[in-house]
PDB file of N, CA and C in Angstrom:
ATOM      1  N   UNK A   1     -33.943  31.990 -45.914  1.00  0.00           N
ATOM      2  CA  UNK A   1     -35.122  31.700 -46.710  1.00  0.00           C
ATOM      3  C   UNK A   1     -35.423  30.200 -46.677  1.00  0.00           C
ATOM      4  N   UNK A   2     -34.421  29.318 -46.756  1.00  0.00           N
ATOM      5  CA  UNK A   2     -34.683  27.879 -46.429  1.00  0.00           C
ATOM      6  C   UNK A   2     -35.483  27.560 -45.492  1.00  0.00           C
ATOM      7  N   UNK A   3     -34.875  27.991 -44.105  1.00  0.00           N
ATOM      8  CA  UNK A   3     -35.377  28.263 -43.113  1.00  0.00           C
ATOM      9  C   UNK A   3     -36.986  28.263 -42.781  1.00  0.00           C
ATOM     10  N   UNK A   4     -37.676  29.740 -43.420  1.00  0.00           N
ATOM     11  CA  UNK A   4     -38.794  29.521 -43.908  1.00  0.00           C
ATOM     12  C   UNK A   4     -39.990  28.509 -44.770  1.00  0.00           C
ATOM     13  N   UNK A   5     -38.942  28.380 -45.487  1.00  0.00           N
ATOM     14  CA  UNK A   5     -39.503  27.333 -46.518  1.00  0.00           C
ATOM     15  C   UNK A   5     -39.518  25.954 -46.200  1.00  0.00           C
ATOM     16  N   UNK A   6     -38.422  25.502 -44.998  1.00  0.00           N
ATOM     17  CA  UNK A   6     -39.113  24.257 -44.616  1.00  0.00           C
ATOM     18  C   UNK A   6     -40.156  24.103 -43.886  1.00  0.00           C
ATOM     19  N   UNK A   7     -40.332  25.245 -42.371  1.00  0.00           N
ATOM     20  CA  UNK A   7     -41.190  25.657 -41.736  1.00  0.00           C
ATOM     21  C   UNK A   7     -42.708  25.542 -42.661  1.00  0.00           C
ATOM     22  N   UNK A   8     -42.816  26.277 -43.575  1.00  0.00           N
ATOM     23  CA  UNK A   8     -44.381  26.004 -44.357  1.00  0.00           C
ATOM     24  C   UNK A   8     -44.293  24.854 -45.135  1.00  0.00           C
ATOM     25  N   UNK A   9     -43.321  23.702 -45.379  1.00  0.00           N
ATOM     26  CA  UNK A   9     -43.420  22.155 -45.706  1.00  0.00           C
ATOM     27  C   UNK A   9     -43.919  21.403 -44.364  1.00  0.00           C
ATOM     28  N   UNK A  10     -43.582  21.476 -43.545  1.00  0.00           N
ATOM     29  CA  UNK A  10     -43.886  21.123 -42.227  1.00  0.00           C
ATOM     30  C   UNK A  10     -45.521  21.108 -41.669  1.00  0.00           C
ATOM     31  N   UNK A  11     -45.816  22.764 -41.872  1.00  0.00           N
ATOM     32  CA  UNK A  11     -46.678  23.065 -41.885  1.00  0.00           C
ATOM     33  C   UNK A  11     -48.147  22.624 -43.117  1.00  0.00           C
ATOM     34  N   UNK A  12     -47.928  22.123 -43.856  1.00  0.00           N
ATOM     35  CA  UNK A  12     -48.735  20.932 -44.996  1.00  0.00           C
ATOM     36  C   UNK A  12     -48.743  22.057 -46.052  1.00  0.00           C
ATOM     37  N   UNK A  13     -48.050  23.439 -46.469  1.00  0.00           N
ATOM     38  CA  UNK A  13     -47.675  23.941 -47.657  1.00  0.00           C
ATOM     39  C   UNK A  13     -47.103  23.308 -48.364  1.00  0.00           C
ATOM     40  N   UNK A  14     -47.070  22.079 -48.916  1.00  0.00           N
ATOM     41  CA  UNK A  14     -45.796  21.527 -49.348  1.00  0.00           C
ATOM     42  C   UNK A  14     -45.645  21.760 -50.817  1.00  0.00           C
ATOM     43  N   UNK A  15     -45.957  22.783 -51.631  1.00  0.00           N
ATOM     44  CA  UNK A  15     -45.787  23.504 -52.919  1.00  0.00           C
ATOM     45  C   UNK A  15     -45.440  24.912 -52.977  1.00  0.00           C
ATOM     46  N   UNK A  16     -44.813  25.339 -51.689  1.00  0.00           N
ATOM     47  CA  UNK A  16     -44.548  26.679 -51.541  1.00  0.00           C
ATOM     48  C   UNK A  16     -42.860  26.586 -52.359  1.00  0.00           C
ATOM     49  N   UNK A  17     -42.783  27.571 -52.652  1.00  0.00           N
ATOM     50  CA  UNK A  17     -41.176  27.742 -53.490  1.00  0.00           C
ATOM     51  C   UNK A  17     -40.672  29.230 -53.039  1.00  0.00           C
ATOM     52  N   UNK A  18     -39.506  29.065 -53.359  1.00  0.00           N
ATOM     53  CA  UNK A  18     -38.538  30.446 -53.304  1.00  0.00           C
ATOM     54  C   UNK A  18     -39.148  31.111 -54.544  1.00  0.00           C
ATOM     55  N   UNK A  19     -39.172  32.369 -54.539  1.00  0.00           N
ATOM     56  CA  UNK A  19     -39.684  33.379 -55.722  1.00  0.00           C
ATOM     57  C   UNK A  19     -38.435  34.082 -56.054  1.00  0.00           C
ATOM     58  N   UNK A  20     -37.320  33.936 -57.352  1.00  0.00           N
ATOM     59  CA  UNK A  20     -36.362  34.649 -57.591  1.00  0.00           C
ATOM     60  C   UNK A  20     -36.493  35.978 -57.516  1.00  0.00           C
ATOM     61  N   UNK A  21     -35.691  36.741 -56.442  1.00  0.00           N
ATOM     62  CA  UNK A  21     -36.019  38.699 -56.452  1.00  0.00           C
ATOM     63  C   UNK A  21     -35.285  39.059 -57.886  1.00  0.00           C
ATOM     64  N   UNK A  22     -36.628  40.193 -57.551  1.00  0.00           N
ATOM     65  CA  UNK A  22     -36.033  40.982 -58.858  1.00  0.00           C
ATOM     66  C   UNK A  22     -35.177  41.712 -58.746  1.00  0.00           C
ATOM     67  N   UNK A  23     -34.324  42.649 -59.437  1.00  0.00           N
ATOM     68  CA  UNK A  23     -33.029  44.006 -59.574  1.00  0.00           C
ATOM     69  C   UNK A  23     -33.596  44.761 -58.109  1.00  0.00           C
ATOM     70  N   UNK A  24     -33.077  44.754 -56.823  1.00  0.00           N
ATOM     71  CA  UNK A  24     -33.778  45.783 -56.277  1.00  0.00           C
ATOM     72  C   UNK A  24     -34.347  45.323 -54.831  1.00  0.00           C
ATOM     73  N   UNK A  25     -34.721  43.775 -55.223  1.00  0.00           N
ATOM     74  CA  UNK A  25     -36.097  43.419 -54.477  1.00  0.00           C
ATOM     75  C   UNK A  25     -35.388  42.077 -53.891  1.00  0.00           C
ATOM     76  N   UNK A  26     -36.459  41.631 -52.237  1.00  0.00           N
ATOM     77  CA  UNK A  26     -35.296  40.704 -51.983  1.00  0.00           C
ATOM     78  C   UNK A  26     -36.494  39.523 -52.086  1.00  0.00           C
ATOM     79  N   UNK A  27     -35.762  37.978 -51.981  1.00  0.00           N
ATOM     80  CA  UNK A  27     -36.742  37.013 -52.550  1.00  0.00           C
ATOM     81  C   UNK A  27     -37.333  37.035 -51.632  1.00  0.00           C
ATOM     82  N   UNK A  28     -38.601  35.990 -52.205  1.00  0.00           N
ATOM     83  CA  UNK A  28     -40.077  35.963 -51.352  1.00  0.00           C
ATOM     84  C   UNK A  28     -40.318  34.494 -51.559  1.00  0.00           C
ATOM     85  N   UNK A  29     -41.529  34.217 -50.535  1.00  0.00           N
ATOM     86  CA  UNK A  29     -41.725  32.877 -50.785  1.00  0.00           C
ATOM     87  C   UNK A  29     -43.262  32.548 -51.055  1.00  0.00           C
ATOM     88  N   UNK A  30     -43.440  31.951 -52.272  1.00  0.00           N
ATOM     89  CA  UNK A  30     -44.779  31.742 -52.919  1.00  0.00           C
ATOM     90  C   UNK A  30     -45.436  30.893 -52.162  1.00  0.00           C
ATOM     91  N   UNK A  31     -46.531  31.309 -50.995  1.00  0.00           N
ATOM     92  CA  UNK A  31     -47.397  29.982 -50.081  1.00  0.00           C
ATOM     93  C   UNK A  31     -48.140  29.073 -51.280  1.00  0.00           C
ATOM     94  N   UNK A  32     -47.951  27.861 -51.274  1.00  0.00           N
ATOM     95  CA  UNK A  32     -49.124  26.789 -51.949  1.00  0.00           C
ATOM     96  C   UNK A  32     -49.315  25.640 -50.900  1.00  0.00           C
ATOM     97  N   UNK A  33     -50.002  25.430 -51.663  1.00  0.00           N
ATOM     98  CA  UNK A  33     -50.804  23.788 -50.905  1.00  0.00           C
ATOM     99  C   UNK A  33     -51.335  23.090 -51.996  1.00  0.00           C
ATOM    100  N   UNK A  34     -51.028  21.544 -51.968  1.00  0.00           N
ATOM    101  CA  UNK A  34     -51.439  20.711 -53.110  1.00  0.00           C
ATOM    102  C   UNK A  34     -53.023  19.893 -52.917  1.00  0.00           C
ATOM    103  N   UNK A  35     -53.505  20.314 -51.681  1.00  0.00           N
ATOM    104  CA  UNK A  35     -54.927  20.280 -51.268  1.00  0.00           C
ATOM    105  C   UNK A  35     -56.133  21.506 -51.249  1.00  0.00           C
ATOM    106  N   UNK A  36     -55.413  22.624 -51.342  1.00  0.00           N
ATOM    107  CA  UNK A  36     -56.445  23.888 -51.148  1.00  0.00           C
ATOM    108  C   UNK A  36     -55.656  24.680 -52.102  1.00  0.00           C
ATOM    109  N   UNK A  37     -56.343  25.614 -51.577  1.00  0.00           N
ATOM    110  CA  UNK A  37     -56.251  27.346 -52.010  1.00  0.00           C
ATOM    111  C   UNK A  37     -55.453  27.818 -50.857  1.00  0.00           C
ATOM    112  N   UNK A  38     -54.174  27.697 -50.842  1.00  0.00           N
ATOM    113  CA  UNK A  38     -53.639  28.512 -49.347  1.00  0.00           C
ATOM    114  C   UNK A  38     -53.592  29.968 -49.690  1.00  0.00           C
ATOM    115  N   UNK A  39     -53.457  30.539 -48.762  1.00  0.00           N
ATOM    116  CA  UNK A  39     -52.771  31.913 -49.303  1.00  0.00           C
ATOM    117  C   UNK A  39     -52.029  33.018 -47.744  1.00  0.00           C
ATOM    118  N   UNK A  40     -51.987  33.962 -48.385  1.00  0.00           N
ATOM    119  CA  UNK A  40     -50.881  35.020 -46.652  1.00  0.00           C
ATOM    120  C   UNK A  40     -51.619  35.255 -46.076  1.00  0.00           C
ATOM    121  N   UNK A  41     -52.525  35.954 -45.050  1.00  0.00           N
ATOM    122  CA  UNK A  41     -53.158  37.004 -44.824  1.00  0.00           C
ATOM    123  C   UNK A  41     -51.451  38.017 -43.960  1.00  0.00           C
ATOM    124  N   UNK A  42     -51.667  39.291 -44.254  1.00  0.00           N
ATOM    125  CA  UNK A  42     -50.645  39.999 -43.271  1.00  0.00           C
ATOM    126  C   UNK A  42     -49.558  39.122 -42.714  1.00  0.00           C
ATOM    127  N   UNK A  43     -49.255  38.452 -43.847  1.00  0.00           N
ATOM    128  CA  UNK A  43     -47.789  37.450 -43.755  1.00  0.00           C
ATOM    129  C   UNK A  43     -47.862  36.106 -43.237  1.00  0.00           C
ATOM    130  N   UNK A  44     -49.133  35.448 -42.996  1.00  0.00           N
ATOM    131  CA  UNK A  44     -49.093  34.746 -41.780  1.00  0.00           C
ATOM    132  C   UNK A  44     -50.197  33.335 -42.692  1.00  0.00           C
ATOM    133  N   UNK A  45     -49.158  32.099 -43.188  1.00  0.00           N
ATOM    134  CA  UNK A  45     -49.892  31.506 -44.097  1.00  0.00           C
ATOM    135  C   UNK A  45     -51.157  30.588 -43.444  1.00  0.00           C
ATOM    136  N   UNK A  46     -52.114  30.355 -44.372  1.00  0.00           N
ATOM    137  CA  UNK A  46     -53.328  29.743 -44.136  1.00  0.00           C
ATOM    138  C   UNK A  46     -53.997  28.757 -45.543  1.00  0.00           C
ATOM    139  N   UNK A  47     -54.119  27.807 -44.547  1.00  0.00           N
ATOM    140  CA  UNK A  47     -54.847  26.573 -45.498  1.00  0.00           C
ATOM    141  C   UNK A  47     -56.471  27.468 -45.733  1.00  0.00           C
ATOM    142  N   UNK A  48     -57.520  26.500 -46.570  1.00  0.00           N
ATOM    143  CA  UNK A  48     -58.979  26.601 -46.421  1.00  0.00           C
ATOM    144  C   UNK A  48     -59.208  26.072 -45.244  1.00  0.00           C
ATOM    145  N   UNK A  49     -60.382  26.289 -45.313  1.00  0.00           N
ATOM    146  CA  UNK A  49     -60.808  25.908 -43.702  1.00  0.00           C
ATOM    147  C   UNK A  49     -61.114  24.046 -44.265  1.00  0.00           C
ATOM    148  N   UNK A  50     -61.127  23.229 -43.909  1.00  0.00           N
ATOM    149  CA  UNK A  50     -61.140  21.699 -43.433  1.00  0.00           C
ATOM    150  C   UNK A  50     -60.037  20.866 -44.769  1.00  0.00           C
ATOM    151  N   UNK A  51     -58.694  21.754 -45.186  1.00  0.00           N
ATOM    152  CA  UNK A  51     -58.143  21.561 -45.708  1.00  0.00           C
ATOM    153  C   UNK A  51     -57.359  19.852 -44.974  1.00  0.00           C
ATOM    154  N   UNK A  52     -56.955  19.234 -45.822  1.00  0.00           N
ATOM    155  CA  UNK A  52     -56.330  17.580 -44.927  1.00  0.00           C
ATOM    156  C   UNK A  52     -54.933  18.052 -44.765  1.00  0.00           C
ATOM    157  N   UNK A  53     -53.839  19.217 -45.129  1.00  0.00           N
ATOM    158  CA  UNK A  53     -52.953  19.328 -44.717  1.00  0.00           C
ATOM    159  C   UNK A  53     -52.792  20.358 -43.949  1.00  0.00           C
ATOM    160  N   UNK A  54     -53.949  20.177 -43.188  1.00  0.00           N
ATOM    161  CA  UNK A  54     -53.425  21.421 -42.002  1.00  0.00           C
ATOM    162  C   UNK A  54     -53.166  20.548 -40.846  1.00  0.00           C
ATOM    163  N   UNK A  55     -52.758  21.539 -40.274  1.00  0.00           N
ATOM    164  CA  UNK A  55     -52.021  21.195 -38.674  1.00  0.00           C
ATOM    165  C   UNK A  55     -52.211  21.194 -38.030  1.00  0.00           C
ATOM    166  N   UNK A  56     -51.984  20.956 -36.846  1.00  0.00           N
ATOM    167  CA  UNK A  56     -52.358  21.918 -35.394  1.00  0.00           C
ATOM    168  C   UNK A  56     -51.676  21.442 -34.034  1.00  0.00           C
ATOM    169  N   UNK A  57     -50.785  22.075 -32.819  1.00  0.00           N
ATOM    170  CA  UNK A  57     -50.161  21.868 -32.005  1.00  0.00           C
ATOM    171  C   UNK A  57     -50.544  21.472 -30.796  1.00  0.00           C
ATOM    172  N   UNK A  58     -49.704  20.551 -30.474  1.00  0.00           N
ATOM    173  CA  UNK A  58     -50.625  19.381 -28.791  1.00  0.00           C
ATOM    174  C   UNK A  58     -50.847  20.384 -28.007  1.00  0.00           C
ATOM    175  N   UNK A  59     -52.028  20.573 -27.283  1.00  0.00           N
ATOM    176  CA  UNK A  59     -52.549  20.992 -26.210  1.00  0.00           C
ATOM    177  C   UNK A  59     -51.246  21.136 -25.243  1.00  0.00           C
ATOM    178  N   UNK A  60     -50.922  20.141 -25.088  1.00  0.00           N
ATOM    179  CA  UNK A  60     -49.453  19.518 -23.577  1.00  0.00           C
ATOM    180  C   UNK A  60     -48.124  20.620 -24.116  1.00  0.00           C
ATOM    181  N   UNK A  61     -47.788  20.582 -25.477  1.00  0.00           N
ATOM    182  CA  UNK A  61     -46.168  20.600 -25.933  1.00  0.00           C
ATOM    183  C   UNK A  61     -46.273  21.499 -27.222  1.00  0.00           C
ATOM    184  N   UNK A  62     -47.167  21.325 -27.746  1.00  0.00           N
ATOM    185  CA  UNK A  62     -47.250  22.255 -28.981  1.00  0.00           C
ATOM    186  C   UNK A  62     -46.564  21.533 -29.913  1.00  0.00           C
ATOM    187  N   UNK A  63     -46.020  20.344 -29.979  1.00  0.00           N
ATOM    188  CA  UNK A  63     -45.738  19.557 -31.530  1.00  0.00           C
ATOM    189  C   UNK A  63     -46.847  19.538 -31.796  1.00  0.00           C
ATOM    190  N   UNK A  64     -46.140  19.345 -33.312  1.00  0.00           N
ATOM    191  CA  UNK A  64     -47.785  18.868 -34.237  1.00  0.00           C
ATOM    192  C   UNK A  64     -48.338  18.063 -34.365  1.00  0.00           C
ATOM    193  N   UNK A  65     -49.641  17.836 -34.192  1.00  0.00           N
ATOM    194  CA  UNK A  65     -50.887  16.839 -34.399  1.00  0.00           C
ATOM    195  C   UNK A  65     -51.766  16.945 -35.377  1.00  0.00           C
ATOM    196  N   UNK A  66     -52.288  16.085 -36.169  1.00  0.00           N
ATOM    197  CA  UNK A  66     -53.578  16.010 -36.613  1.00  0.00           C
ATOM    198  C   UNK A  66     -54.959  16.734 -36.613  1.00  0.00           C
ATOM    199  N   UNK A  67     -55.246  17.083 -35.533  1.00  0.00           N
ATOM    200  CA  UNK A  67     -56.532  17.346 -35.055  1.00  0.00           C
ATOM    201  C   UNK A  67     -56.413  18.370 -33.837  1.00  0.00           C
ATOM    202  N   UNK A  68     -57.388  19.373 -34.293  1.00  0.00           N
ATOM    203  CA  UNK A  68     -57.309  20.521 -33.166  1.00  0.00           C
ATOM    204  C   UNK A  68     -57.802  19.679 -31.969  1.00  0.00           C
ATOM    205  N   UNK A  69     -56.830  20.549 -30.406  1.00  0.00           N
ATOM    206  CA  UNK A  69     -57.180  19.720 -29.389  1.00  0.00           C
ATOM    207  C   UNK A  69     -56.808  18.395 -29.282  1.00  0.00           C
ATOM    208  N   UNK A  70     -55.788  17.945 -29.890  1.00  0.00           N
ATOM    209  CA  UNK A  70     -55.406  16.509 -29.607  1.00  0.00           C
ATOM    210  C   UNK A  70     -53.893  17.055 -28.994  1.00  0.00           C
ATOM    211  N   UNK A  71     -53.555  15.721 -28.416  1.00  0.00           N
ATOM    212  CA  UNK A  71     -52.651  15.690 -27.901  1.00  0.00           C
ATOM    213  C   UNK A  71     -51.550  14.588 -28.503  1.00  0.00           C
ATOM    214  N   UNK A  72     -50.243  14.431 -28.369  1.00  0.00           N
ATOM    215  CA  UNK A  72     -49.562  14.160 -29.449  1.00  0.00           C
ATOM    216  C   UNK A  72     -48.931  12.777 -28.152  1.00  0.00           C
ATOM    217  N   UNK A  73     -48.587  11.618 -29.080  1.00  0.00           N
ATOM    218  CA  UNK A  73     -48.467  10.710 -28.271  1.00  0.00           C
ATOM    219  C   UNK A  73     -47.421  10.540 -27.150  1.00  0.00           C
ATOM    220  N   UNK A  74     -46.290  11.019 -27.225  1.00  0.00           N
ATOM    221  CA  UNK A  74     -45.477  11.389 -25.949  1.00  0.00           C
ATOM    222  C   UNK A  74     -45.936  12.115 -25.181  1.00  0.00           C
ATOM    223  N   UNK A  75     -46.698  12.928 -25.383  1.00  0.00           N
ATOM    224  CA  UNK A  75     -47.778  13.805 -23.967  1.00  0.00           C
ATOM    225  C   UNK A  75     -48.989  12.340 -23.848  1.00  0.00           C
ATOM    226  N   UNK A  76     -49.169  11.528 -24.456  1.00  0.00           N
ATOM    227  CA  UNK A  76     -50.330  10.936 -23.668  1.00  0.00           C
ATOM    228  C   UNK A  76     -49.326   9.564 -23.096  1.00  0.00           C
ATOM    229  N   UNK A  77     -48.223   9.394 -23.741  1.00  0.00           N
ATOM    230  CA  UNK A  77     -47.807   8.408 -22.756  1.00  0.00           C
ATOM    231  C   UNK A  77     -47.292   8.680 -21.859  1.00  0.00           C
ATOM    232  N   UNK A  78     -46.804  10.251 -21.504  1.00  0.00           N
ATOM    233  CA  UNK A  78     -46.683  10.473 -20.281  1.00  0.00           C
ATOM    234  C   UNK A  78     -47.384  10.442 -19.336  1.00  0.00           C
ATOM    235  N   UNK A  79     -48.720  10.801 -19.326  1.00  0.00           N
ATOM    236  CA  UNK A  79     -49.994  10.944 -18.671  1.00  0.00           C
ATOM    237  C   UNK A  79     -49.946   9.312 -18.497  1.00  0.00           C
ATOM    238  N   UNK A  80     -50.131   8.038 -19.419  1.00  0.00           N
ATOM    239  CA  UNK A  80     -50.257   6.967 -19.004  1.00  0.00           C
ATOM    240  C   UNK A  80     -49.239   6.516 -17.850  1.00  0.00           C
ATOM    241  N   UNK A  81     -48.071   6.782 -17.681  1.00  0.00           N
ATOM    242  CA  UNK A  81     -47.046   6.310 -17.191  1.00  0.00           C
ATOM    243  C   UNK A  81     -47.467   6.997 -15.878  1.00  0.00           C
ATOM    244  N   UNK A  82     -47.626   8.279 -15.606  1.00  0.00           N
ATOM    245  CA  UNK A  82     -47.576   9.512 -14.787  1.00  0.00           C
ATOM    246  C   UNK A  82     -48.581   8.514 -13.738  1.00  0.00           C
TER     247      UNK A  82
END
């Protein structure tokens, strides 16, 4: 569950928490965001749309960047060097 839960800090959830399970039930993890309204769809968390803590992965490598379609600076200093 950690696991998870750093993954959506990473991801700009950074108010998501462990949800204590109940008698029965196994824990869950509450999506938030301290900029939007996040929420699951079919498990799979989501900011608002032009939320400032969203994400998005380099074109080149798939770390994270800023801005859809950008590329993250070790993919462009490779290209410079290259």
């Amino acid at each position: 569950m950690t696991d998870t839960l750093q993954a959506l800090h990473s991801h700009g959830f950074d108010m998501s928490t462990v949800v204590p399970p109940e008698p029965g039930t196994p824990a869950r993890v509450h999506v938030q965001c301290s900029q939007c309204e996040a929420l699951a769809i079919n498990g799979h968390a989501c900011h608002e749309y032009g939320c400032p803590n969203t994400t998005y992965a380099c074109v080149e490598c798939g770390d994270t960047v800023d801005h859809r379609g950008a590329t993250c600076g070790d993919c462009v200093f490779q290209h410079l060097e290259g």
